[in-house]
C-alpha atoms as a PDB file:
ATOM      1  CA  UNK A   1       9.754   5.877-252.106  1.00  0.00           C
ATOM      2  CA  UNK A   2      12.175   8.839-253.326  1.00  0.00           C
ATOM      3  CA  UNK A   3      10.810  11.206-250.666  1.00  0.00           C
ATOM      4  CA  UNK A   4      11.197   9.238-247.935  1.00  0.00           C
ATOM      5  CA  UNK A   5      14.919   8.472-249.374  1.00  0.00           C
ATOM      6  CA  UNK A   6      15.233  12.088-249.377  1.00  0.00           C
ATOM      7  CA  UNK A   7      13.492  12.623-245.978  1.00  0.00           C
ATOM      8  CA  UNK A   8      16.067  10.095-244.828  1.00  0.00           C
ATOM      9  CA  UNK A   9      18.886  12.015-246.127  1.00  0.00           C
ATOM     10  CA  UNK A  10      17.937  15.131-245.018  1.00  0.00           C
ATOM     11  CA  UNK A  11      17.344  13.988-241.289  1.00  0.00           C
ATOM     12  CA  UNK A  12      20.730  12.513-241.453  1.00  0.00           C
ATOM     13  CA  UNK A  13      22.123  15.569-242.453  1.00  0.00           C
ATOM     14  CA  UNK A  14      20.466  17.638-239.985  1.00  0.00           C
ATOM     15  CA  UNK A  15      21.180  15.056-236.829  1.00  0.00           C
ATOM     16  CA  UNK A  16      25.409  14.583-238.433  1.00  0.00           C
ATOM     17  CA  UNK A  17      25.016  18.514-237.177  1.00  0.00           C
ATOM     18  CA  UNK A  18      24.052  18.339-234.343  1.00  0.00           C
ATOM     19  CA  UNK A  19      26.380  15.736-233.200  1.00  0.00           C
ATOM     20  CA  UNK A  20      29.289  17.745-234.278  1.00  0.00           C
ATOM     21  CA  UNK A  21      32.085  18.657-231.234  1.00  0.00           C
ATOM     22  CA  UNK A  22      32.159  22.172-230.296  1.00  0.00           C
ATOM     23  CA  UNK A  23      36.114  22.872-230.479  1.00  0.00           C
ATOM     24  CA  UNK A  24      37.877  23.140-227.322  1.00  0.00           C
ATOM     25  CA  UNK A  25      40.795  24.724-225.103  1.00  0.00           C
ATOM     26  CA  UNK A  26      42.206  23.737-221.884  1.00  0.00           C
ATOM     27  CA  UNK A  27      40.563  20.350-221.568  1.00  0.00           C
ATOM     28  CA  UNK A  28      43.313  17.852-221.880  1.00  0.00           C
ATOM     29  CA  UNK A  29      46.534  18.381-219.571  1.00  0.00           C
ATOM     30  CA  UNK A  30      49.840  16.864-221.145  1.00  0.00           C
ATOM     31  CA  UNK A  31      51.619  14.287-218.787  1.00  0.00           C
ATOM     32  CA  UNK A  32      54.531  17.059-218.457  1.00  0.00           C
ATOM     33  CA  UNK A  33      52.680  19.087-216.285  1.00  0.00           C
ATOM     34  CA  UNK A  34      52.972  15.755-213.619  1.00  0.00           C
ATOM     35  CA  UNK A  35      56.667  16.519-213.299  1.00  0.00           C
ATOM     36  CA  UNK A  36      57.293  18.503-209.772  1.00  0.00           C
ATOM     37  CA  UNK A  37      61.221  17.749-209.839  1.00  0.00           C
ATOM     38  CA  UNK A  38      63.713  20.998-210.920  1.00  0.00           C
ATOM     39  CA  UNK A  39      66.721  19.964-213.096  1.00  0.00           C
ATOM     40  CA  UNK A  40      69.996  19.905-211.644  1.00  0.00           C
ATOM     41  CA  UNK A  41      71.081  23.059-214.046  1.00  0.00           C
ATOM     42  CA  UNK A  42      68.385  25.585-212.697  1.00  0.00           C
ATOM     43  CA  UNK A  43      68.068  24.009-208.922  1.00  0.00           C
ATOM     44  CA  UNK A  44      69.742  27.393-207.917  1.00  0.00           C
ATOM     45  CA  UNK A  45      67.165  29.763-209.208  1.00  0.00           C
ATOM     46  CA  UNK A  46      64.469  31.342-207.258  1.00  0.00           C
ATOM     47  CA  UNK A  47      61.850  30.137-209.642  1.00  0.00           C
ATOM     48  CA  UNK A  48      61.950  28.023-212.316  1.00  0.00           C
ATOM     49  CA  UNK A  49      58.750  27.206-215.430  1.00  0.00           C
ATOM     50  CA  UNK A  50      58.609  23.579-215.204  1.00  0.00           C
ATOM     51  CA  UNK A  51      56.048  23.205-217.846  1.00  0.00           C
ATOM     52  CA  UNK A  52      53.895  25.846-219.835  1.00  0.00           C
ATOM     53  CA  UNK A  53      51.321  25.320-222.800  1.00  0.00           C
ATOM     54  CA  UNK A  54      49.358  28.022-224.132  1.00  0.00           C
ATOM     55  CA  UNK A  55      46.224  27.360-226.690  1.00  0.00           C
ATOM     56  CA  UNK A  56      44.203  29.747-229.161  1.00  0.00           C
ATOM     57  CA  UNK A  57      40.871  29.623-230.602  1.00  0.00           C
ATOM     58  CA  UNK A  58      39.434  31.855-233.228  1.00  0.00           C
ATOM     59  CA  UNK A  59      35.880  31.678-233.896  1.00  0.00           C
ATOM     60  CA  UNK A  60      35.011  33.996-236.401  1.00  0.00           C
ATOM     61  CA  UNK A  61      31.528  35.315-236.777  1.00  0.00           C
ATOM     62  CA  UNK A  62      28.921  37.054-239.039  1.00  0.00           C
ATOM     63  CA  UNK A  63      26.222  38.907-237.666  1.00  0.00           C
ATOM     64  CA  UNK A  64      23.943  42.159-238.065  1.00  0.00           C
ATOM     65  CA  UNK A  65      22.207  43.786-241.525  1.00  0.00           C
ATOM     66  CA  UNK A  66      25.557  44.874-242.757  1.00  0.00           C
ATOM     67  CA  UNK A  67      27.227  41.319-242.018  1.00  0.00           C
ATOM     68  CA  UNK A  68      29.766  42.631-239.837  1.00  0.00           C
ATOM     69  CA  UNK A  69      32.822  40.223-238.968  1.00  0.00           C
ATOM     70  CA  UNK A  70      33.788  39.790-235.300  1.00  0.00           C
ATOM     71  CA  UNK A  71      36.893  37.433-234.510  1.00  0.00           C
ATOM     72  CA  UNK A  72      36.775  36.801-231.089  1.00  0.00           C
ATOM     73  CA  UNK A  73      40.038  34.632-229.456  1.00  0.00           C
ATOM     74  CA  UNK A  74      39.944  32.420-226.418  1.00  0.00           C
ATOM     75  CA  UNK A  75      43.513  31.566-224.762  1.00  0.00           C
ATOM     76  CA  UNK A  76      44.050  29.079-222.396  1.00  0.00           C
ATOM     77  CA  UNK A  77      47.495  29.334-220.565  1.00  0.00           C
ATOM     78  CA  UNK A  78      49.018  26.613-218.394  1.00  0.00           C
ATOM     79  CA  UNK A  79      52.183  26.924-216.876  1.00  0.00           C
ATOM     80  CA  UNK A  80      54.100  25.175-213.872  1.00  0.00           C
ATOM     81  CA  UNK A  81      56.405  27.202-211.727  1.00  0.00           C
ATOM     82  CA  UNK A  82      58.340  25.935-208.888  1.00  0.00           C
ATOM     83  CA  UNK A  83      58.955  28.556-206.511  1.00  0.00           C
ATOM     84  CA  UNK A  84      62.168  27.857-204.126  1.00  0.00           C
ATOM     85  CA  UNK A  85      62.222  30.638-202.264  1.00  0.00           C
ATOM     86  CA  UNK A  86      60.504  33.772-200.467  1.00  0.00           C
ATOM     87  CA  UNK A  87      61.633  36.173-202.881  1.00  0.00           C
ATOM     88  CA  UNK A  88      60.445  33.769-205.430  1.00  0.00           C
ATOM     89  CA  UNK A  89      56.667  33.841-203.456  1.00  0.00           C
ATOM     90  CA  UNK A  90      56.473  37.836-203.535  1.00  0.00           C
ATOM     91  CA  UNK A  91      57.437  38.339-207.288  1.00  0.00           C
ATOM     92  CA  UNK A  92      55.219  35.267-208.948  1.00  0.00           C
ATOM     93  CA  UNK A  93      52.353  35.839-206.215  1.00  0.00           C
ATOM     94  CA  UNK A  94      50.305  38.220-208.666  1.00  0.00           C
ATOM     95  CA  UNK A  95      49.712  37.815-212.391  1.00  0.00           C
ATOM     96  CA  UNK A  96      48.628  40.691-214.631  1.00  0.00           C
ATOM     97  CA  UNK A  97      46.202  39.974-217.749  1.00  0.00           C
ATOM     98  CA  UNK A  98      45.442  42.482-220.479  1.00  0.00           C
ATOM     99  CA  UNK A  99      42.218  42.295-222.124  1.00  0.00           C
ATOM    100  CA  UNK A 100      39.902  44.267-224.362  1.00  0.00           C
ATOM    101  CA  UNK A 101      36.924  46.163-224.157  1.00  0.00           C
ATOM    102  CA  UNK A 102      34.407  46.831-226.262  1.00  0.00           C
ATOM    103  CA  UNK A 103      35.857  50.315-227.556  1.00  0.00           C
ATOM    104  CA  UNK A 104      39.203  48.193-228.305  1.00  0.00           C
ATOM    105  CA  UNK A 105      41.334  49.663-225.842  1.00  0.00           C
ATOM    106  CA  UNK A 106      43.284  47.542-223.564  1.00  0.00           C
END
């Protein structure tokens, strides 16, 4: 009887781990971003950020003989710019990222 109580316990240890959510970025968009309209104060701007969210996740983790730490970060950026003009088009047409290597340089 007390080993399959502990059996019992053990498998719903093992299965409460597996069900577990992997955490997340970018996978729920605020009702914000539905806006398309430019207040009246900034209506005579080229461009103009109607909405902009940016999330981080760490995941730290321990690996090789030594246990060697690695943090690695995922960022999910959202943003909503209204362009209103040309020059508007030909200075938000091209985004620039910086990321790292493996030898840590950018």
């Amino acid at each position: 009887m007390k080993q399959t109580l502990i059996f019992l316990l053990l498998l719903m240890l093992y299965t409460g781990n597996l069900n577990a959510q992997a955490p997340s970025v970018g996978e729920t968009i605020e009702p914000e971003f539905a806006i398309t309209t430019v207040p009246e104060k900034w209506s005579k701007e080229s461009a103009v950020v109607i909405g902009q969210k940016s999330e981080y996740l760490f995941t730290r983790l321990v690996s090789g003989k030594r246990y060697t730490t690695v943090v690695r970060i995922k960022e999910y950026v959202h943003k909503r710019i209204k362009l209103q003009d040309k020059n508007a088009l030909e200075k938000f047409s091209t985004f620039y990222y910086v990321t790292m290597g493996k030898d840590g340089q950018a």
